[in-house]
Protein backbone atom coordinates (compact mmCIF):
# COMPACT_ATOMS: atom_id res chain seq x y z
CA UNK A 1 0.00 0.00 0.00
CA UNK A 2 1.73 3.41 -0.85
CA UNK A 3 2.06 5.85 1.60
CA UNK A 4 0.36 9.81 1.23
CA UNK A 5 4.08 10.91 0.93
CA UNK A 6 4.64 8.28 -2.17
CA UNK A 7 1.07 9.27 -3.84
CA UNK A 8 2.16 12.82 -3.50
CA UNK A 9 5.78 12.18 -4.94
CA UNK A 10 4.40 10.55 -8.06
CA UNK A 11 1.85 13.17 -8.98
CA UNK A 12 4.90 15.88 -8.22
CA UNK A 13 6.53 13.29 -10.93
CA UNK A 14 3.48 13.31 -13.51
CA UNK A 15 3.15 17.04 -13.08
CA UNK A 16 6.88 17.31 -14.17
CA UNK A 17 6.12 15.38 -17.10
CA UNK A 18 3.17 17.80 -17.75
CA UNK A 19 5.49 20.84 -17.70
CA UNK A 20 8.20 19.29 -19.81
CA UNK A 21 5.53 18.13 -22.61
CA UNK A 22 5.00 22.10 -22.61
CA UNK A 23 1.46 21.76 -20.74
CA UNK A 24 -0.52 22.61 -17.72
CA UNK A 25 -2.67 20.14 -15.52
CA UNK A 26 -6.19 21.96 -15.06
CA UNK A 27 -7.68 22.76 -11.52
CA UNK A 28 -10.10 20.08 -11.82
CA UNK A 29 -6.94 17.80 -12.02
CA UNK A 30 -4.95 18.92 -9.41
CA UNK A 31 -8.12 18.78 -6.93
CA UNK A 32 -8.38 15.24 -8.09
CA UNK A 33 -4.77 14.70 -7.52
CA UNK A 34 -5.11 15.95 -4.18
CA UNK A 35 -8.09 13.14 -3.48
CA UNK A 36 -5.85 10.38 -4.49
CA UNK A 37 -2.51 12.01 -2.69
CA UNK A 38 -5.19 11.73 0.54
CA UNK A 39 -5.91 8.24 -0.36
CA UNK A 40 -9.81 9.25 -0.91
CA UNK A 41 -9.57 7.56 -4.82
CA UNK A 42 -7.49 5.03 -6.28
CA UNK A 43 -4.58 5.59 -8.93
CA UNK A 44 -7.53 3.96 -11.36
CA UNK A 45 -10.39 5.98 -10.13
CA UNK A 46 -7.75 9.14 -11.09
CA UNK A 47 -6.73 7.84 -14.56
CA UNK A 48 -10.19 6.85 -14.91
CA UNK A 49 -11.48 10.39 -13.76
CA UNK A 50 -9.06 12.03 -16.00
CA UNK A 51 -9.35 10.63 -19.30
CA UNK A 52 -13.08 10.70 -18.86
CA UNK A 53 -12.57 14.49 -18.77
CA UNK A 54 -10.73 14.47 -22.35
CA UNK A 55 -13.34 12.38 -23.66
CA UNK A 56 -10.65 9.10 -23.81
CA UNK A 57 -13.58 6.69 -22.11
């Protein structure tokens, strides 16, 4: 099970990924982020959450 610290450190690692791909993550994702760094969703529920924003379900 990964710890808050972990979750937090691997959206701090997608965000960089973000920025280098010359883009910004919305609000709506980094409020989302926040829910899974808190453990209140799962790494799918995010992924799942976030491509069903870009229309990618």
């Amino acid at each position: 099970m990964s710890t808050p610290a972990l979750r937090a450190q691997w959206v701090e690692e997608a965000d960089h990924s973000v920025y280098l791909e010359g883009l910004t993550a919305s609000s709506e994702y980094k409020a989302n982020a926040d829910q899974y760094i808190a453990g209140e969703i799962s790494a799918d529920e995010l992924v799942k959450i976030t491509r069903s924003r870009y229309g990618l379900e």
